[in-house]
PDB file of N, CA and C in Angstrom:
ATOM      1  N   UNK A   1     -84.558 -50.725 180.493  1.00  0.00           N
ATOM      2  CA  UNK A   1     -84.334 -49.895 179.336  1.00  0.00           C
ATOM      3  C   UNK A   1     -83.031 -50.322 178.667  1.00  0.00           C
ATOM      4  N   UNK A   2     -82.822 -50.939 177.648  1.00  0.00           N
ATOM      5  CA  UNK A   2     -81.791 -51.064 176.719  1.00  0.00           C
ATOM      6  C   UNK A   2     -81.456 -49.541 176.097  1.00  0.00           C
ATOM      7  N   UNK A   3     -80.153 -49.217 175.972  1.00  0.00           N
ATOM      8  CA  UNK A   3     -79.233 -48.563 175.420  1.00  0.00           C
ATOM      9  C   UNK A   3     -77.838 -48.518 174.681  1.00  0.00           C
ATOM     10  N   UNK A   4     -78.065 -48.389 173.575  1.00  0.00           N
ATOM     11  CA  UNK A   4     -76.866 -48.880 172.446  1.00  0.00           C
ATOM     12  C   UNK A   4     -76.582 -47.544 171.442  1.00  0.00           C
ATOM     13  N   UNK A   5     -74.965 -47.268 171.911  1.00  0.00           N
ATOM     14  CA  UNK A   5     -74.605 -46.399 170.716  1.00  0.00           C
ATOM     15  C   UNK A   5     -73.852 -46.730 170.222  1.00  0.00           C
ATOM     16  N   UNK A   6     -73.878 -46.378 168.481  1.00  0.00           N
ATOM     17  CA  UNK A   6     -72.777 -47.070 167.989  1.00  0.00           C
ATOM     18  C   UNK A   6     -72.612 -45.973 166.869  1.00  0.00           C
ATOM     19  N   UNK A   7     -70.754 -46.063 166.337  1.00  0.00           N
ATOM     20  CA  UNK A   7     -70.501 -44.708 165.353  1.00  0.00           C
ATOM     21  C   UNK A   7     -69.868 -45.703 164.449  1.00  0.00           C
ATOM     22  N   UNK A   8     -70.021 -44.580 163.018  1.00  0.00           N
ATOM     23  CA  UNK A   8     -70.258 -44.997 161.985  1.00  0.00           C
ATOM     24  C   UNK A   8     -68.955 -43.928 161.601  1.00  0.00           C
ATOM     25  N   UNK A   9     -67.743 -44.569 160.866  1.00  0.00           N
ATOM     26  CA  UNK A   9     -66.550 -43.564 160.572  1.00  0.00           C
ATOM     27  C   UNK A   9     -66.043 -42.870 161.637  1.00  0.00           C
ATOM     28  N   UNK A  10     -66.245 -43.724 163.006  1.00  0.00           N
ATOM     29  CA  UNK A  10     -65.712 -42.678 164.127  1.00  0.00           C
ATOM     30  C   UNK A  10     -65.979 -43.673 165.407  1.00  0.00           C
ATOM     31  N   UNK A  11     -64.676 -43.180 165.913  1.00  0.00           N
ATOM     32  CA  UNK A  11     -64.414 -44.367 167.041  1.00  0.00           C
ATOM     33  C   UNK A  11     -64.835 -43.198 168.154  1.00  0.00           C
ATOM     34  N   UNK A  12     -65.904 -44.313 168.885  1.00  0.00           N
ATOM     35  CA  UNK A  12     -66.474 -43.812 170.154  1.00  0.00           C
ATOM     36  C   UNK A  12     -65.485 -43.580 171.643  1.00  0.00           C
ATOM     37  N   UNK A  13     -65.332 -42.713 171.572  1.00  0.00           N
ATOM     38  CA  UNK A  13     -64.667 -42.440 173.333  1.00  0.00           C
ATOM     39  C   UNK A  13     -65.454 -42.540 174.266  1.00  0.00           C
ATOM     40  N   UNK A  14     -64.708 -42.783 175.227  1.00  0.00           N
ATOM     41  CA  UNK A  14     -65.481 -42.587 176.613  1.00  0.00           C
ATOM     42  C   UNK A  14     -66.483 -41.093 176.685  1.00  0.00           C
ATOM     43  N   UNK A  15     -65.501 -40.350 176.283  1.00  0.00           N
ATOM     44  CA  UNK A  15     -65.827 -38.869 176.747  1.00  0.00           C
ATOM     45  C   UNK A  15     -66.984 -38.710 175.839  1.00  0.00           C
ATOM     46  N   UNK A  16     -67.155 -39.044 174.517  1.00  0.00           N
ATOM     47  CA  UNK A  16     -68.537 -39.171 173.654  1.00  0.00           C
ATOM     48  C   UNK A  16     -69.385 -39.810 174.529  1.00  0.00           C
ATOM     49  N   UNK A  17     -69.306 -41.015 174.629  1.00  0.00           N
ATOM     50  CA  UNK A  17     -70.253 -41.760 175.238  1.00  0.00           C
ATOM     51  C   UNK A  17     -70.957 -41.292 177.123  1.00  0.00           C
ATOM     52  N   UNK A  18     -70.230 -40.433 177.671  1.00  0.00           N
ATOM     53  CA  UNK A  18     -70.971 -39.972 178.908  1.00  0.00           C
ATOM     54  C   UNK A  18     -71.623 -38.949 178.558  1.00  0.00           C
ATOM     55  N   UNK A  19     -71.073 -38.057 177.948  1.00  0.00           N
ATOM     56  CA  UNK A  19     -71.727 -36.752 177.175  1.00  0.00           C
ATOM     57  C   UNK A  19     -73.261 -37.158 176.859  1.00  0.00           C
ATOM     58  N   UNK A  20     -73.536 -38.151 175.605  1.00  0.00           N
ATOM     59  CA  UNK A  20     -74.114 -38.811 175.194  1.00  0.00           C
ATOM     60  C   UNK A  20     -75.390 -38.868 176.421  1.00  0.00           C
ATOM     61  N   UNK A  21     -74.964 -39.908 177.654  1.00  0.00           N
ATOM     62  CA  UNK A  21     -75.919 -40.026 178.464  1.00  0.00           C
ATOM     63  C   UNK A  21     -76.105 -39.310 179.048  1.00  0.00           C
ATOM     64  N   UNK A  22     -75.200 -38.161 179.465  1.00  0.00           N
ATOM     65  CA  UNK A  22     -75.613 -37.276 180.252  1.00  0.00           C
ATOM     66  C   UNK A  22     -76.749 -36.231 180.077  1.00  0.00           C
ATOM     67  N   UNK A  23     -77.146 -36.394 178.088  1.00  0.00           N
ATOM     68  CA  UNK A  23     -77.882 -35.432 177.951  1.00  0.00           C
ATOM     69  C   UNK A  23     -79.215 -35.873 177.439  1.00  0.00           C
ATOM     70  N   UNK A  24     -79.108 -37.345 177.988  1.00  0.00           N
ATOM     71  CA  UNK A  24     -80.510 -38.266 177.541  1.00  0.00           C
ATOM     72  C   UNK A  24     -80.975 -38.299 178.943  1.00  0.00           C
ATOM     73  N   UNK A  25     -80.109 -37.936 179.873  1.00  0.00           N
ATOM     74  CA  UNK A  25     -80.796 -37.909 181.469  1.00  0.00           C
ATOM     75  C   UNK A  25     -82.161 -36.711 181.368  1.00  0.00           C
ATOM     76  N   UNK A  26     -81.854 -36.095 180.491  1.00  0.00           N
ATOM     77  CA  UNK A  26     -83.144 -34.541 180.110  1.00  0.00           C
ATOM     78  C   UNK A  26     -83.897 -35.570 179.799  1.00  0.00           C
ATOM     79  N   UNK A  27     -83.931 -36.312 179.192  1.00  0.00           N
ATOM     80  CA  UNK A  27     -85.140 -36.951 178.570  1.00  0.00           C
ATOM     81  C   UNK A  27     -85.961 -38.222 179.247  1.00  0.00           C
ATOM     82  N   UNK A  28     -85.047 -38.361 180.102  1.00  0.00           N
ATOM     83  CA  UNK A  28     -85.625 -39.760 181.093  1.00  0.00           C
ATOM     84  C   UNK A  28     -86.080 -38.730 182.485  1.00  0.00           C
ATOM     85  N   UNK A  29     -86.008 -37.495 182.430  1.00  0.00           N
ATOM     86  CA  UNK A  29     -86.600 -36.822 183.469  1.00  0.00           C
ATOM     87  C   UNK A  29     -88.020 -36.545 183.085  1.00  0.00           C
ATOM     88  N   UNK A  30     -88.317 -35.876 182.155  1.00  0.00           N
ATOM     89  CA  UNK A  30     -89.186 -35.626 181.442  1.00  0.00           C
ATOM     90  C   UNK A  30     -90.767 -36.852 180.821  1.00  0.00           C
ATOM     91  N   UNK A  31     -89.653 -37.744 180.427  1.00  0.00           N
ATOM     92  CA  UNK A  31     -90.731 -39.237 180.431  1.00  0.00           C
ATOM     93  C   UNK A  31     -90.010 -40.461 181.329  1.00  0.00           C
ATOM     94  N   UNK A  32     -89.967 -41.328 182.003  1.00  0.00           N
ATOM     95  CA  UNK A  32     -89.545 -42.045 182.058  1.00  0.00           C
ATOM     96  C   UNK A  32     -89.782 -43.467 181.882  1.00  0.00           C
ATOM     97  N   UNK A  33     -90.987 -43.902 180.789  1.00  0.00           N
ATOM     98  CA  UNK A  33     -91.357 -45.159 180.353  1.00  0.00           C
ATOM     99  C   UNK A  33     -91.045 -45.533 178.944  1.00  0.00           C
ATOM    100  N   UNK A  34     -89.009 -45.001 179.162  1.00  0.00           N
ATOM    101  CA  UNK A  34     -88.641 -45.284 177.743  1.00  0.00           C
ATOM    102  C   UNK A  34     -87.940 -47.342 177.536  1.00  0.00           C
ATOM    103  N   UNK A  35     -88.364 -47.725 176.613  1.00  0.00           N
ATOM    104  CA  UNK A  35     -87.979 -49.247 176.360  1.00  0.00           C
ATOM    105  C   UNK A  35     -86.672 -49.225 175.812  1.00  0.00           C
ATOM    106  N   UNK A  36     -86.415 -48.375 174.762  1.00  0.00           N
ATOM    107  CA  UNK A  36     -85.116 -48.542 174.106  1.00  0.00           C
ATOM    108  C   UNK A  36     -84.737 -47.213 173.935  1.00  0.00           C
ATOM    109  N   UNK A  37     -83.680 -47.210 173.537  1.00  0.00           N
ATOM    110  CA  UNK A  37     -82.955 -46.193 173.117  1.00  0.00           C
ATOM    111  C   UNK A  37     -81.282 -46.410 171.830  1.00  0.00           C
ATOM    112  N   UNK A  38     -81.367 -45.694 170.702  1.00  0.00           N
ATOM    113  CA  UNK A  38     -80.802 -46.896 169.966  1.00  0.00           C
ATOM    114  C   UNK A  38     -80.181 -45.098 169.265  1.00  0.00           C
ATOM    115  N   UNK A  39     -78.488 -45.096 169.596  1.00  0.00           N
ATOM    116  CA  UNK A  39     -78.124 -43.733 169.220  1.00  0.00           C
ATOM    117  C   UNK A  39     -76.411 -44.492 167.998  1.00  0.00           C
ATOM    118  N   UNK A  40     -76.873 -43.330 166.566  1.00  0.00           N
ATOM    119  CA  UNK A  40     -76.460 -43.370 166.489  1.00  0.00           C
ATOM    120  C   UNK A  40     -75.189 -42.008 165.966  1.00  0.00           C
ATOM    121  N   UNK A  41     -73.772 -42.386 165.536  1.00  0.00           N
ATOM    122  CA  UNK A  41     -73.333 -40.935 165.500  1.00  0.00           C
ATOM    123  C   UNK A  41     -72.357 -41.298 164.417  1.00  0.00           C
ATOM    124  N   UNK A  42     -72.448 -40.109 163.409  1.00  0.00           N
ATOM    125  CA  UNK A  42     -71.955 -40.593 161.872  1.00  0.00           C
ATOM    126  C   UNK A  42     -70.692 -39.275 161.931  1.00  0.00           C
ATOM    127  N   UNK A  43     -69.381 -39.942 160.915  1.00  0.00           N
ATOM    128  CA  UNK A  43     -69.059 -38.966 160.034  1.00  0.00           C
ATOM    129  C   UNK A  43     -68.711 -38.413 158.904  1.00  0.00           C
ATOM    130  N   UNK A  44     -68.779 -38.113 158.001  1.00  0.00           N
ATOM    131  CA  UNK A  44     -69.130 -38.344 156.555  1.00  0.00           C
ATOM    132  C   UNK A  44     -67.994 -36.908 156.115  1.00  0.00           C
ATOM    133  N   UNK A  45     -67.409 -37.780 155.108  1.00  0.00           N
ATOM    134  CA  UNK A  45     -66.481 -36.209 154.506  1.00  0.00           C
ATOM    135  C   UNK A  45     -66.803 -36.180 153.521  1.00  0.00           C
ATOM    136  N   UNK A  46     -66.975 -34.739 153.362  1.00  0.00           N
ATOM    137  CA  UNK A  46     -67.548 -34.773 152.270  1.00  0.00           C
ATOM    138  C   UNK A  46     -66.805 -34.393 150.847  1.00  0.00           C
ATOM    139  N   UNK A  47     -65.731 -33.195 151.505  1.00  0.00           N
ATOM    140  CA  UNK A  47     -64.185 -33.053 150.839  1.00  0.00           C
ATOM    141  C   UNK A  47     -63.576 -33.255 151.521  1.00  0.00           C
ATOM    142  N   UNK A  48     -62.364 -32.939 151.707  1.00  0.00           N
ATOM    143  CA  UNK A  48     -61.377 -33.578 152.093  1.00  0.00           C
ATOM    144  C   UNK A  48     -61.009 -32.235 153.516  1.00  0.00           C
ATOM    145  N   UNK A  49     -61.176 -30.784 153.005  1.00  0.00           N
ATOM    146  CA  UNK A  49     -61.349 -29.950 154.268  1.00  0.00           C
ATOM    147  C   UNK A  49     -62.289 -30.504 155.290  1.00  0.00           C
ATOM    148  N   UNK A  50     -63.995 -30.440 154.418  1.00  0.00           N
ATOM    149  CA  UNK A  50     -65.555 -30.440 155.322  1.00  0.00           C
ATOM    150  C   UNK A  50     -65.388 -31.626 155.570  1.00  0.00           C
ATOM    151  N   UNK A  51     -66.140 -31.685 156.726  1.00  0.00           N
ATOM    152  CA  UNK A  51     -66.633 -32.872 157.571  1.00  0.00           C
ATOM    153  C   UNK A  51     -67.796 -32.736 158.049  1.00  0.00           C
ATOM    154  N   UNK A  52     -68.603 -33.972 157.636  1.00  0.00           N
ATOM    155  CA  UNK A  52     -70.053 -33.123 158.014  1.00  0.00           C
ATOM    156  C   UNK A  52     -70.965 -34.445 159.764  1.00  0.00           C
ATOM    157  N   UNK A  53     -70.369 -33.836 160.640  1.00  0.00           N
ATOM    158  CA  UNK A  53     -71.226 -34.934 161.805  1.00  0.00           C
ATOM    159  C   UNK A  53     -72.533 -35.005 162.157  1.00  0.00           C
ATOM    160  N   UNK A  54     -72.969 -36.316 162.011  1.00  0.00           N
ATOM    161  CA  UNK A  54     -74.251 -36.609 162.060  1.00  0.00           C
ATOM    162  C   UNK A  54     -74.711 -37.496 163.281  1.00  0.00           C
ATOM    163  N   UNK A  55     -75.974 -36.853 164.027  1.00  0.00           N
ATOM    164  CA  UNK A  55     -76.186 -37.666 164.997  1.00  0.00           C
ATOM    165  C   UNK A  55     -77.828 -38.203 164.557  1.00  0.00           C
ATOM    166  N   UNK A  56     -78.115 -39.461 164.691  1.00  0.00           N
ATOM    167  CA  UNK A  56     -79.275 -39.637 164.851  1.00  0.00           C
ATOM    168  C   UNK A  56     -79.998 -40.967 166.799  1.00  0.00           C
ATOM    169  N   UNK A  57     -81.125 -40.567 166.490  1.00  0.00           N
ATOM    170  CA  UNK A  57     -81.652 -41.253 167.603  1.00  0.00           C
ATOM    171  C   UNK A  57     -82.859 -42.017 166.994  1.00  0.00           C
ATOM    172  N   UNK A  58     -83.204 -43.113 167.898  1.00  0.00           N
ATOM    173  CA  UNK A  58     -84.371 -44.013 167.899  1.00  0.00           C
ATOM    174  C   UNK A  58     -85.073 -44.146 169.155  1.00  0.00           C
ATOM    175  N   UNK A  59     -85.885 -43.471 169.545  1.00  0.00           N
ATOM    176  CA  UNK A  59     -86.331 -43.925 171.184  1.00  0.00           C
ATOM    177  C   UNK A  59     -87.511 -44.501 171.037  1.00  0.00           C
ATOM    178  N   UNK A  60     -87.705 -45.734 171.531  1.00  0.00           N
ATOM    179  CA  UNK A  60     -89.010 -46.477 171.825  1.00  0.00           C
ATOM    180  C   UNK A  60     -89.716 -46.275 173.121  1.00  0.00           C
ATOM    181  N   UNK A  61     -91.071 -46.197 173.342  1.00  0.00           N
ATOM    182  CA  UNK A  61     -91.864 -45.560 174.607  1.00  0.00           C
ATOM    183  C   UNK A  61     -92.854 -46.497 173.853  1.00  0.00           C
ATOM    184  N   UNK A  62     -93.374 -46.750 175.195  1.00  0.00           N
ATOM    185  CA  UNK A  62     -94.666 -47.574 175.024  1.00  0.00           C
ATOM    186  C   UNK A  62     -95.954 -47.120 173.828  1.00  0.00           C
ATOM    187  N   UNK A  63     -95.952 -47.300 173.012  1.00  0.00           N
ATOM    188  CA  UNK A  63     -97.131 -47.310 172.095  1.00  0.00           C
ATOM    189  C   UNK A  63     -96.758 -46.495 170.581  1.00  0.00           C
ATOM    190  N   UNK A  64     -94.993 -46.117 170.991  1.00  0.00           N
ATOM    191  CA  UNK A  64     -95.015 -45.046 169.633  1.00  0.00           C
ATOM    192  C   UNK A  64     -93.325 -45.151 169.690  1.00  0.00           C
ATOM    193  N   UNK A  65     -92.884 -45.032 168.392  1.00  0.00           N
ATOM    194  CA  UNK A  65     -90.979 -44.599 168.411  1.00  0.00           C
ATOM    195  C   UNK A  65     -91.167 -43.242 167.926  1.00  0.00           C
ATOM    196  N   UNK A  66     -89.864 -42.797 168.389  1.00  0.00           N
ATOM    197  CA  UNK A  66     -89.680 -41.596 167.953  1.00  0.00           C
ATOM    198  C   UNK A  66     -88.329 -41.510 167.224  1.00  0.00           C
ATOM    199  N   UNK A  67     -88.189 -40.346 166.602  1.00  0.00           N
ATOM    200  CA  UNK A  67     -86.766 -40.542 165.113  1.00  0.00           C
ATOM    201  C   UNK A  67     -86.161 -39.011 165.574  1.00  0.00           C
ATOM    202  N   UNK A  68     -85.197 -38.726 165.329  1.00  0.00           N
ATOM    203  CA  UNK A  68     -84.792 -37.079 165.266  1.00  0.00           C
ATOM    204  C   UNK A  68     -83.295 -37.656 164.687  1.00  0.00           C
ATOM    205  N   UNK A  69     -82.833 -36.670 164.044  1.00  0.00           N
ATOM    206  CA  UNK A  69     -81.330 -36.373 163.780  1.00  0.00           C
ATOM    207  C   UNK A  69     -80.857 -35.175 163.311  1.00  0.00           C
ATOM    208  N   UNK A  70     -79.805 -34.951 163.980  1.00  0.00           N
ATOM    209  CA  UNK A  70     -79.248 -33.569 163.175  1.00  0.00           C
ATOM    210  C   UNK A  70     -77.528 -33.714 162.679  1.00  0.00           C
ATOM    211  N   UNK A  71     -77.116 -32.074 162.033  1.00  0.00           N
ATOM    212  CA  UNK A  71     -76.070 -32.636 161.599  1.00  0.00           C
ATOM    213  C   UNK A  71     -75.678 -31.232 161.642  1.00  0.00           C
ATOM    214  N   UNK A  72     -74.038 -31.516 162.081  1.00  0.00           N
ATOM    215  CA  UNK A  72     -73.730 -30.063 162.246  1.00  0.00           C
ATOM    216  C   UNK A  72     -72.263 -30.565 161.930  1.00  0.00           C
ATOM    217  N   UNK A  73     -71.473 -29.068 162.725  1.00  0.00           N
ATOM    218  CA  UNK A  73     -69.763 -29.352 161.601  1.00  0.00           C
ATOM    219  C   UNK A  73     -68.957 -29.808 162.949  1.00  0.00           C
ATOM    220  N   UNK A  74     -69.481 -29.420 164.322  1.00  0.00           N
ATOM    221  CA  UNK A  74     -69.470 -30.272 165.282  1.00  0.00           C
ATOM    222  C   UNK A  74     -69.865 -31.357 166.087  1.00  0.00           C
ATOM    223  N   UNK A  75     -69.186 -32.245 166.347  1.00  0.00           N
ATOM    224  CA  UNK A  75     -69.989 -33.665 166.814  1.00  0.00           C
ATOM    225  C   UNK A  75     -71.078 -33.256 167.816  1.00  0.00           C
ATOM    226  N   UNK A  76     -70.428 -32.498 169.001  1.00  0.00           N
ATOM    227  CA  UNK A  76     -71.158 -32.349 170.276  1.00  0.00           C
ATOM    228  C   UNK A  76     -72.466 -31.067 169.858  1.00  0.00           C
ATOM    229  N   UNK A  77     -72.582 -29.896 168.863  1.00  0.00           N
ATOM    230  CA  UNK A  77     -73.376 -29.375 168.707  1.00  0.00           C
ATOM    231  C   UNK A  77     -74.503 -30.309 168.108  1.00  0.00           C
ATOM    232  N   UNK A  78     -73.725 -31.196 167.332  1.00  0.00           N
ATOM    233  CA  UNK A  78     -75.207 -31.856 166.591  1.00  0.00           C
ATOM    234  C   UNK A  78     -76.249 -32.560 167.692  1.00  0.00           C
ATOM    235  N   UNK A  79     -75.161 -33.317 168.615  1.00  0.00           N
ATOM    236  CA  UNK A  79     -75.563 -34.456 169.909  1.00  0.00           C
ATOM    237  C   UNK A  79     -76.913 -33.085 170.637  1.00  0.00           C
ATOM    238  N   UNK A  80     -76.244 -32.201 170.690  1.00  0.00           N
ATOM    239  CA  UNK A  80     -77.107 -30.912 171.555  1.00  0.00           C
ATOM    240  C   UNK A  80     -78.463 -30.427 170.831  1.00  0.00           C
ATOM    241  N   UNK A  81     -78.145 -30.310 169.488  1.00  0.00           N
ATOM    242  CA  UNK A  81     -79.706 -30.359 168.561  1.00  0.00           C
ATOM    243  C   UNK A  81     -80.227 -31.740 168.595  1.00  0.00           C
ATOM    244  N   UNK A  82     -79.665 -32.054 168.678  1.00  0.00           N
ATOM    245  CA  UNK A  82     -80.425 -33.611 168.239  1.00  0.00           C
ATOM    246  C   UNK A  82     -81.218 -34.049 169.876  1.00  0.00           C
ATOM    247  N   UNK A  83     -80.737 -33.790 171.120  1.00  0.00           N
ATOM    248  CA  UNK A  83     -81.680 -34.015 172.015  1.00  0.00           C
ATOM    249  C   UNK A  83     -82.726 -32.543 172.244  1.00  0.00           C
ATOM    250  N   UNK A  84     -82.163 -31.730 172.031  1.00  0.00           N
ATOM    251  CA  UNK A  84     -83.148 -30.197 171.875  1.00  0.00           C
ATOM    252  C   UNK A  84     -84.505 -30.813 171.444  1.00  0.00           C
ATOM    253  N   UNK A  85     -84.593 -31.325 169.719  1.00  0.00           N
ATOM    254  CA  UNK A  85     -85.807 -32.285 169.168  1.00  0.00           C
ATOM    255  C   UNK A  85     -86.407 -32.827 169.584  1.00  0.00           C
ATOM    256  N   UNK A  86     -85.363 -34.342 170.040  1.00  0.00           N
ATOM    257  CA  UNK A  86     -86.261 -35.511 170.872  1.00  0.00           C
ATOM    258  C   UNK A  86     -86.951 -34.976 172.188  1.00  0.00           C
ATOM    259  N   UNK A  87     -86.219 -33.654 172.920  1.00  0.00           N
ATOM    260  CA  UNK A  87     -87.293 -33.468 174.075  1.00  0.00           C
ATOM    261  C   UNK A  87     -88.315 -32.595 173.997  1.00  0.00           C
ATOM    262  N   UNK A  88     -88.193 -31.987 172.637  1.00  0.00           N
ATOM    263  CA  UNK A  88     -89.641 -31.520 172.345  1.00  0.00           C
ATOM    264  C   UNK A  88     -90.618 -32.685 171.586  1.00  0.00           C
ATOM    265  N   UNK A  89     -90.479 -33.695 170.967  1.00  0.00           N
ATOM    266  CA  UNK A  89     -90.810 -34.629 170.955  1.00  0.00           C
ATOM    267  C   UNK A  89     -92.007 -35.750 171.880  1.00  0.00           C
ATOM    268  N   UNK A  90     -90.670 -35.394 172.838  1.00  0.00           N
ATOM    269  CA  UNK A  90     -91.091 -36.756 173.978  1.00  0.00           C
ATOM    270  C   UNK A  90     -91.903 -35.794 174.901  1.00  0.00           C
ATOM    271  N   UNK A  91     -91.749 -34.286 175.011  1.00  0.00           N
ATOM    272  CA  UNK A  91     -93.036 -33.275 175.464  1.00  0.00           C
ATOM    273  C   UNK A  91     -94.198 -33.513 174.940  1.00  0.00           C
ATOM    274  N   UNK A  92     -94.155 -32.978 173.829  1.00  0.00           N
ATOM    275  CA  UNK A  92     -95.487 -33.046 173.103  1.00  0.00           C
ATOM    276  C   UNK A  92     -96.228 -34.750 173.282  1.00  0.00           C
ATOM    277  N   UNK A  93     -95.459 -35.668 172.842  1.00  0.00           N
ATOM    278  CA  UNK A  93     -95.912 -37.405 173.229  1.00  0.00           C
ATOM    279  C   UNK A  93     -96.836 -37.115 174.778  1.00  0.00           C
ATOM    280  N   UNK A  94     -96.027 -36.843 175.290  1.00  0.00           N
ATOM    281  CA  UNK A  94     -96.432 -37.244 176.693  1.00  0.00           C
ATOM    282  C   UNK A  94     -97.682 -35.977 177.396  1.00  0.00           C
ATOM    283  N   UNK A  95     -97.851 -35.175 176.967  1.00  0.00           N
ATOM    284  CA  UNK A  95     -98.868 -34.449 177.116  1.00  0.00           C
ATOM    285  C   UNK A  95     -99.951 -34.901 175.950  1.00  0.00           C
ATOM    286  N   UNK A  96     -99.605 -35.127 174.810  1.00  0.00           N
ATOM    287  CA  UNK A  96    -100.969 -36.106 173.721  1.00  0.00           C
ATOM    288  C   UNK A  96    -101.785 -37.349 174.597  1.00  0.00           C
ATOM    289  N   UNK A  97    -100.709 -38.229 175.762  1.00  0.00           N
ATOM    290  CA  UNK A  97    -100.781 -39.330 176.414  1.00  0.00           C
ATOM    291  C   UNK A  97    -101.715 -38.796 177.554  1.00  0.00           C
ATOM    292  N   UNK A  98    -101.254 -37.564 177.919  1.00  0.00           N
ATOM    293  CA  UNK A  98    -102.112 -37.109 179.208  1.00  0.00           C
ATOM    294  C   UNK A  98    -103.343 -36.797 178.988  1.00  0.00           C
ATOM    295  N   UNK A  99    -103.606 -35.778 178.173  1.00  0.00           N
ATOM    296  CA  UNK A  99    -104.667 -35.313 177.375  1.00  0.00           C
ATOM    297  C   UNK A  99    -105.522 -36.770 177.150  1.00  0.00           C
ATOM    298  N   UNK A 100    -105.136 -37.668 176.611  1.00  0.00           N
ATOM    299  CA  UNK A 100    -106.524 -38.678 176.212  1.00  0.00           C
ATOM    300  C   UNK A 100    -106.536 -39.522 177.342  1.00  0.00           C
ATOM    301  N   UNK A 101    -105.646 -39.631 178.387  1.00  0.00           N
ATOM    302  CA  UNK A 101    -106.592 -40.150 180.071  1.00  0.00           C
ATOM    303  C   UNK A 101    -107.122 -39.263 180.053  1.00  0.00           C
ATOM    304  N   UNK A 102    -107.145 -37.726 180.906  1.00  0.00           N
ATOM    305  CA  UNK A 102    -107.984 -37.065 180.714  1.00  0.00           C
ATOM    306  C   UNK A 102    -109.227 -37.210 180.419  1.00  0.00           C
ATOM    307  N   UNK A 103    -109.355 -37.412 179.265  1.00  0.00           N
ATOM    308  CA  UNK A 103    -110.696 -37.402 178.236  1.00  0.00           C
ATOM    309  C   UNK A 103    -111.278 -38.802 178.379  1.00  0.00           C
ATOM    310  N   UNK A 104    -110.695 -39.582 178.561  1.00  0.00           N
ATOM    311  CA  UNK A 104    -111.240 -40.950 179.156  1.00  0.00           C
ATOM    312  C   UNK A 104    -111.870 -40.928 180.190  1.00  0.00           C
ATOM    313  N   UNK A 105    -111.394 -40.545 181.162  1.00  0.00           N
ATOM    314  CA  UNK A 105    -111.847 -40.537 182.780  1.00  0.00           C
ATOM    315  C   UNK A 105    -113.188 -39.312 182.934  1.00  0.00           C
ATOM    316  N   UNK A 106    -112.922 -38.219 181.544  1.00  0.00           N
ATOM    317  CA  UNK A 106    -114.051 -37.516 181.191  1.00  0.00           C
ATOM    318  C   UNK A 106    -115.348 -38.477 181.156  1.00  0.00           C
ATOM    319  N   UNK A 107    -115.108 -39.095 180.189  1.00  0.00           N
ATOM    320  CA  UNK A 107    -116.347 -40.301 179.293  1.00  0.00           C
ATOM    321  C   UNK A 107    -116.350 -41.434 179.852  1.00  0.00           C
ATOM    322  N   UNK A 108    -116.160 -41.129 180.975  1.00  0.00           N
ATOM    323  CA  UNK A 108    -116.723 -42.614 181.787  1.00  0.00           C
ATOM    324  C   UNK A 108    -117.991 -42.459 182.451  1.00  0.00           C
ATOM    325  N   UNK A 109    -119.074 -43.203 182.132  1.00  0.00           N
ATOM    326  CA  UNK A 109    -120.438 -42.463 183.050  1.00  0.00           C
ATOM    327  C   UNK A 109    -120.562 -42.786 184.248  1.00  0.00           C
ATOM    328  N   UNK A 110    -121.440 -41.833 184.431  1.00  0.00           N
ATOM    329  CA  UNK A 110    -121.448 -41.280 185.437  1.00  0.00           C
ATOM    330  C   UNK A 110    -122.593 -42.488 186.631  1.00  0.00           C
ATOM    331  N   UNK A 111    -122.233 -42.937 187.579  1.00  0.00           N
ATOM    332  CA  UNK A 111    -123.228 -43.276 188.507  1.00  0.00           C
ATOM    333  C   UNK A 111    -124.688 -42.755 188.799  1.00  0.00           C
ATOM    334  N   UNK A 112    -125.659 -43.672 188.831  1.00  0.00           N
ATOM    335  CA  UNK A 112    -126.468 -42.894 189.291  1.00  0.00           C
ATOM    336  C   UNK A 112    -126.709 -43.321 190.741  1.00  0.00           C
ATOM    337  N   UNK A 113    -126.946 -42.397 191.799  1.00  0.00           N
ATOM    338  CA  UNK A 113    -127.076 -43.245 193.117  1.00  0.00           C
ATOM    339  C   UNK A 113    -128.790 -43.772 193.180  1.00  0.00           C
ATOM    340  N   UNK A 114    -128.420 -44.829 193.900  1.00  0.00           N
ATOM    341  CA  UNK A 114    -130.213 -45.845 194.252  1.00  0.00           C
ATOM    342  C   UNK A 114    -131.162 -45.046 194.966  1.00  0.00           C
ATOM    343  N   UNK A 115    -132.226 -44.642 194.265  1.00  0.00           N
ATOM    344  CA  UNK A 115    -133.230 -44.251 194.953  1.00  0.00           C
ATOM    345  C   UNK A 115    -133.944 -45.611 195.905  1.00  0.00           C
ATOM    346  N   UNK A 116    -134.253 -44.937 197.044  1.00  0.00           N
ATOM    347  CA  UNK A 116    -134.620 -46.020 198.472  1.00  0.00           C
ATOM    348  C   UNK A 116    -136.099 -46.053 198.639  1.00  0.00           C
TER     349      UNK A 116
END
């Protein structure tokens, strides 16, 4: 699994960056056949008081990416909505994934045994 974060108007700390993984560990519990993961974290002023922080994500899983971002007036609240999303996201994915084995292993016919 590749993992890359990178900020945009804002120098990444350590303390960002464990935070960061610590709360993508929810999400590698939940699925764990993720390929990439591609985070990024913005900050944009908008006057000179407001500051508006933006987090977005890219997660790649076998057959589909997924997108979420949020934006809040705190860095770490946005980081906290922004995986809230992706793991309802990567829920719903992965039960759509279950659901059509399921239904496969439904529509597979059926044997008939050899009459002797």
């Amino acid at each position: 699994m590749n993992f890359t974060i990178s900020g945009h108007h804002l120098e990444l700390t350590p303390a960002i960056r464990e935070y960061v993984q610590s709360k993508l560990e929810r999400i590698k519990r939940h699925f764990d056949q993720v390929i990439d993961i591609s985070v990024i974290l913005t900050v944009d002023k908008i006057t000179e008081k407001e500051k508006r922080q933006k987090a977005e994500i890219n997660l790649r899983v076998k057959g589909k990416d997924l997108h979420a971002e949020s934006i809040a007036h705190d860095l770490y609240a946005a980081i906290d909505a922004l995986i809230d999303k992706l793991d309802r996201q990567v829920i719903k994915y992965k039960d759509k994934m279950q659901d059509h084995q399921h239904d496969a292993i439904k529509h597979l016919p059926e044997e008939v045994p050899a009459a002797t």
